[in-house]
Every structure is written in C-alpha cells, then in structure tokens.
N, C-alpha and C. Protein backbone atom coordinates (compact mmCIF):
# COMPACT_ATOMS: atom_id res chain seq x y z
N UNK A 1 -19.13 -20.53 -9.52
CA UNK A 1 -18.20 -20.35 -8.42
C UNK A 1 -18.00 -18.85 -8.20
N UNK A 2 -18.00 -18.66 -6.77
CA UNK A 2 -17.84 -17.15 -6.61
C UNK A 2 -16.48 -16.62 -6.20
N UNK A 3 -16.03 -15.54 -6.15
CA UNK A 3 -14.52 -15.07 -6.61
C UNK A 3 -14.85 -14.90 -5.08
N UNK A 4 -13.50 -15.01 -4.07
CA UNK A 4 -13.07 -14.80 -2.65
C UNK A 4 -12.51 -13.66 -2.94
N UNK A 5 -13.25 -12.68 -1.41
CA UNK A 5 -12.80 -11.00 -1.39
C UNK A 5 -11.29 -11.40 -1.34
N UNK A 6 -10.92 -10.13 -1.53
CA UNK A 6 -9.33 -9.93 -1.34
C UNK A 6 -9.56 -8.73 -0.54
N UNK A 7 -9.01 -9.20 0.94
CA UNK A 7 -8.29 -8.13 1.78
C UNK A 7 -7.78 -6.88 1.46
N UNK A 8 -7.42 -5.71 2.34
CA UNK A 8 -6.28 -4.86 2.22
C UNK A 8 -6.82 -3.77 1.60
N UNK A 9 -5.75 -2.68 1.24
CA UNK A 9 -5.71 -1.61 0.66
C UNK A 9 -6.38 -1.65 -0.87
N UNK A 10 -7.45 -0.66 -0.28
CA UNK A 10 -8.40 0.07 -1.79
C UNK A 10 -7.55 0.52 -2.92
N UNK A 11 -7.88 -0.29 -3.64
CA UNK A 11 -7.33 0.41 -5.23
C UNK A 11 -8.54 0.79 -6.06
N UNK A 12 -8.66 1.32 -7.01
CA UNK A 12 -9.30 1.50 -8.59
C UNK A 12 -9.65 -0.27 -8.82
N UNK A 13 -9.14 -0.76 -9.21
CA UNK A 13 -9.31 -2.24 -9.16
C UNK A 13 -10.00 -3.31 -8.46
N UNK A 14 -10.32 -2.82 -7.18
CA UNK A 14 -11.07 -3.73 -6.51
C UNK A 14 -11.84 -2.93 -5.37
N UNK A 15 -11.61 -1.68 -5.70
CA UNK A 15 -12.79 -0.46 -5.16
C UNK A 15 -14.36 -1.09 -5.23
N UNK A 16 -15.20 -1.39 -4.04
CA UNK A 16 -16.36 -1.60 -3.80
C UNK A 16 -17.43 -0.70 -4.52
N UNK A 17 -18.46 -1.38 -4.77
CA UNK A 17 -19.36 -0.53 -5.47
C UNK A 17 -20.44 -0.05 -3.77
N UNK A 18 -21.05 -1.21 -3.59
CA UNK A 18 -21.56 -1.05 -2.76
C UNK A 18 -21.14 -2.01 -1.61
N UNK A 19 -21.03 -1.79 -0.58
CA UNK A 19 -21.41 -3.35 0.54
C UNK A 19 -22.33 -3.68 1.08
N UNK A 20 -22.57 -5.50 0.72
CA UNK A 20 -23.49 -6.23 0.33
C UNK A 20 -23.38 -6.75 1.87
N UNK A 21 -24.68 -5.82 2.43
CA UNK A 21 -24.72 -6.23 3.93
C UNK A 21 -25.83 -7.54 4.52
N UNK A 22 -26.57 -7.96 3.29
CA UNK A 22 -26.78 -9.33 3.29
C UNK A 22 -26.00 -10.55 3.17
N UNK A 23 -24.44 -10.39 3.06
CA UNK A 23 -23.71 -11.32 2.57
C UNK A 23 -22.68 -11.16 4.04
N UNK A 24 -22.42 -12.02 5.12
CA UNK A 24 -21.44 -12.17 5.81
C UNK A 24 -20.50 -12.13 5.57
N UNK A 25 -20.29 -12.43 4.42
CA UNK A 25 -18.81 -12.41 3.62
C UNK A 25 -18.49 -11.49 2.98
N UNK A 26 -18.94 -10.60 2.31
CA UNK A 26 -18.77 -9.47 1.80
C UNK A 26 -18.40 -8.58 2.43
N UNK A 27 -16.57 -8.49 1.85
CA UNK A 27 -16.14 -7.04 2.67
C UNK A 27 -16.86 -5.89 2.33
N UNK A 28 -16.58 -5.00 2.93
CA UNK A 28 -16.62 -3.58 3.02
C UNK A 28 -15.70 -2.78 3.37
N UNK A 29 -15.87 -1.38 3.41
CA UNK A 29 -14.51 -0.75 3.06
C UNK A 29 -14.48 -0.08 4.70
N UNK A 30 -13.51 0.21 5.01
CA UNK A 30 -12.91 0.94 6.49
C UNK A 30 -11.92 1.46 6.57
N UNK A 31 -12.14 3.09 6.85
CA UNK A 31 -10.66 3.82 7.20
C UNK A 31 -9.89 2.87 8.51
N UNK A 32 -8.67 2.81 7.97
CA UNK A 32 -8.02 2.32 9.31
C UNK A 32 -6.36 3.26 9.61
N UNK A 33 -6.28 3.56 10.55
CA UNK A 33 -5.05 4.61 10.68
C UNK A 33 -3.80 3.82 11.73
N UNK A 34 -2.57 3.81 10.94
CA UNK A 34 -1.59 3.83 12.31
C UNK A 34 -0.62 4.67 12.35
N UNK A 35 0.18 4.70 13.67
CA UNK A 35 1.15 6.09 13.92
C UNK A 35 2.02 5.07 14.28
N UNK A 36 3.39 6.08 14.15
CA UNK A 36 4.83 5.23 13.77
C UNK A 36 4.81 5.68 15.62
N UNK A 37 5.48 4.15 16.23
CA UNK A 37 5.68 4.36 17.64
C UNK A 37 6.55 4.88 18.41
N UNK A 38 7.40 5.63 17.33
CA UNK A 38 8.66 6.32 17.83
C UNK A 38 8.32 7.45 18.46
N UNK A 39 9.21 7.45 19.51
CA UNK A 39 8.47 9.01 20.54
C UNK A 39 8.74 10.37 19.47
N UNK A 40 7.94 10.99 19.52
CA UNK A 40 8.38 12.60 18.79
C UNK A 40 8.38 12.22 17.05
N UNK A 41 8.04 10.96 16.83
CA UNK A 41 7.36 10.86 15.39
C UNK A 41 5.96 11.07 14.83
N UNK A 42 5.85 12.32 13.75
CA UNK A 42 4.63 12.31 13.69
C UNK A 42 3.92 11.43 12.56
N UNK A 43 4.51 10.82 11.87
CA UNK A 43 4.01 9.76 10.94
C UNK A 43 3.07 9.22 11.36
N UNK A 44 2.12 8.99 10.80
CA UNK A 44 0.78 8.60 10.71
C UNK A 44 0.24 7.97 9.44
N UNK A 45 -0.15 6.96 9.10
CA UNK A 45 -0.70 5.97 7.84
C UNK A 45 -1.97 6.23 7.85
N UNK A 46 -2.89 6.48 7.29
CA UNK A 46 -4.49 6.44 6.96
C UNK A 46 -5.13 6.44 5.51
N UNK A 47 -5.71 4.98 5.27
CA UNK A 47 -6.22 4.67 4.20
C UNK A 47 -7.22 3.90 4.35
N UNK A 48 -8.20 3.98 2.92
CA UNK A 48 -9.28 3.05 3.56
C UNK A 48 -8.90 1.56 2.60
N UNK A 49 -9.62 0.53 3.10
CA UNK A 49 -9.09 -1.03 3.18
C UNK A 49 -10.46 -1.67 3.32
N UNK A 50 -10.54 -2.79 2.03
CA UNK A 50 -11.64 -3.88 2.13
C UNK A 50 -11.42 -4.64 3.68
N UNK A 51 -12.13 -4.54 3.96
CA UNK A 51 -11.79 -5.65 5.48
C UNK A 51 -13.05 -6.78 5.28
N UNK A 52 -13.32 -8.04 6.35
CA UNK A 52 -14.34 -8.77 6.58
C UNK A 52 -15.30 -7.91 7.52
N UNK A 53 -16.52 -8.37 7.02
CA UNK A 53 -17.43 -7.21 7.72
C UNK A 53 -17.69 -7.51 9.45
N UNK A 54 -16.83 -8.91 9.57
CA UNK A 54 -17.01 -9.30 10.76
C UNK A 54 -15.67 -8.94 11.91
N UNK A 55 -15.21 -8.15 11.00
CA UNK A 55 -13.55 -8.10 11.58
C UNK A 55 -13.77 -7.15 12.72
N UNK A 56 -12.73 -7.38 14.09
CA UNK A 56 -12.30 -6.71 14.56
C UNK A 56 -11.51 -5.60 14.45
N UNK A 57 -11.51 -4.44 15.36
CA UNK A 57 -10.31 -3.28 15.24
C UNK A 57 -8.83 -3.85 15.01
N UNK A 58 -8.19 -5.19 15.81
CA UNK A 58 -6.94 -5.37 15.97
C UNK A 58 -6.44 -6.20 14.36
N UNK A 59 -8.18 -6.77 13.96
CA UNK A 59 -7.92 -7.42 12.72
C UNK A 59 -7.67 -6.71 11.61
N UNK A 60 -8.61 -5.67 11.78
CA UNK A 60 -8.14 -4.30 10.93
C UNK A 60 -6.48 -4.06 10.82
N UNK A 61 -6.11 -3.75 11.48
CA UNK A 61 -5.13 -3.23 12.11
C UNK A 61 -4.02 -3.88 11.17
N UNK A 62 -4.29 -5.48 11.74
CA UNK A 62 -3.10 -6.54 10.93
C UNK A 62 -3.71 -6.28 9.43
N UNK A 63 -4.74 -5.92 8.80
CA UNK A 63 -4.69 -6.19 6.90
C UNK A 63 -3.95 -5.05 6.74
N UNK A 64 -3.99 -3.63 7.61
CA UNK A 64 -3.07 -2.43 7.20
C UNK A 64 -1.76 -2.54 7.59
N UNK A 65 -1.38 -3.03 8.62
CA UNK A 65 0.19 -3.90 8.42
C UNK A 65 0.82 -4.36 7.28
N UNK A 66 -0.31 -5.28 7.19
CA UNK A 66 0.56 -6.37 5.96
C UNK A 66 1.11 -5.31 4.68
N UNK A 67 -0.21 -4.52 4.59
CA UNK A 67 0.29 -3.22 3.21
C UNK A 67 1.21 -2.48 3.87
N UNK A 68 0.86 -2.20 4.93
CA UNK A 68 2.36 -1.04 5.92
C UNK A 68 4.17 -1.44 5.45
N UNK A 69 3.78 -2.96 5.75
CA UNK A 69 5.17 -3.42 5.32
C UNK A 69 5.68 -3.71 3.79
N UNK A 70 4.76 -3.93 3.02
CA UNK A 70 5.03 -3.52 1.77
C UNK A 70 5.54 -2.42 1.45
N UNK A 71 5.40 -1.35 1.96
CA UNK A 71 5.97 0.21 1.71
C UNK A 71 6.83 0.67 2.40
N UNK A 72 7.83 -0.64 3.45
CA UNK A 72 8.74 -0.12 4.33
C UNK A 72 8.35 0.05 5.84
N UNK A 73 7.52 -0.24 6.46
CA UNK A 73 7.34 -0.29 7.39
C UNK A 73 7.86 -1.27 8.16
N UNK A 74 7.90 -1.54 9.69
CA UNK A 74 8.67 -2.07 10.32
C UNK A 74 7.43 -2.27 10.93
N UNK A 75 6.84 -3.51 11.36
CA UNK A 75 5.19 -3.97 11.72
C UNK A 75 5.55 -5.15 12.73
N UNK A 76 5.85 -5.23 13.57
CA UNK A 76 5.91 -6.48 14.60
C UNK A 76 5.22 -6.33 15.80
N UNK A 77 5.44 -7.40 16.89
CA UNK A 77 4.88 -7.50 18.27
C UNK A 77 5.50 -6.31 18.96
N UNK A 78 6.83 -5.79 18.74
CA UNK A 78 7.30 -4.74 19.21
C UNK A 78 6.55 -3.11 19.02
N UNK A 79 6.56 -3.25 17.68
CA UNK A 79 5.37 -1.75 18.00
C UNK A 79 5.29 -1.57 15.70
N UNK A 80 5.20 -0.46 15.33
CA UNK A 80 4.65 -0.09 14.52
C UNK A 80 5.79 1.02 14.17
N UNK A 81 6.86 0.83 12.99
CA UNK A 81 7.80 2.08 13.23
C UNK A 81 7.61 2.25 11.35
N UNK A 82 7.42 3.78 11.24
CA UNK A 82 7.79 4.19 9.61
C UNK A 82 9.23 3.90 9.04
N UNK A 83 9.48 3.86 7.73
CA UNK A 83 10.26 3.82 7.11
C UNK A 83 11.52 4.44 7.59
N UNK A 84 11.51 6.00 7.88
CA UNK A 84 12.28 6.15 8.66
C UNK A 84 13.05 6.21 9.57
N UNK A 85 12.18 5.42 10.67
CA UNK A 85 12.21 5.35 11.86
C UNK A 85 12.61 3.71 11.88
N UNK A 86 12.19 2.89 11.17
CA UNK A 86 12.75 1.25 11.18
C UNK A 86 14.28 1.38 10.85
N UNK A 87 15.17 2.35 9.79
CA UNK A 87 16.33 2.08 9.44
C UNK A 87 17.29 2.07 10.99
C-alpha cells in the first residue's frame, strides 16, 4: 500500500526529494505567495508547498490558506487579511 501525499507547507519532514513526473499523483513542490488585502498593507506570505501536480493557481492558493490560517490569518470569500489586519 502506498502512503497518500500530504498537501501544504514544506517542512524538513516531508521535503521532496525529487518530483516523480511519471506519477499523476505525485506532488511537487510550488512557491505560492499571498498579500494581506488591506489597502496600504504590505504583508505578503511566500513559501513553497507540496501541491497536486495537476492543481490549479486558485487550488494552490486554497492549500496556502489552509496553512495561512493556522498562523492567524483571516482567509475567506471576503479577501485574504494578516494577523494584524484580521484583529
């Protein structure tokens, strides 16, 4: 039985060796960046993230969310606000 990728933010731990571009399934790694939507905020997030190799930009987008909001972020249909900017 083979182990299912796990999404999201690159650690030491589940850091890719290579990506296995014979395998549809096999993530690979992708910088993905977001900026806090508050006017005159310069916050900006950029890290790289296992994604599906089939993923879209917006899909991207949502696996760096999901970690965004782990660290305080404010991540909805409304917009994308930093820690500071959500209080």
């Amino acid at each position: 039985m083979t182990e299912q990728p796990t999404y999201g933010l690159i650690t030491p731990a589940n850091m890719p060796r290579l990506a296995n571009l014979d395998n549809p399934d096999s993530p690979y790694p992708a910088q993905v960046g977001l900026f806090c939507d508050t006017r005159g905020c310069p916050t900006e997030h950029v890290a790289d993230y296992l994604v599906p190799a089939d993923s879209t930009a917006p899909e991207r987008h949502d696996i760096a969310r999901e970690h965004l909001r782990s660290i305080g972020w404010s991540c909805d249909e409304v917009g994308d606000y930093c820690p500071e900017c959500a209080r």
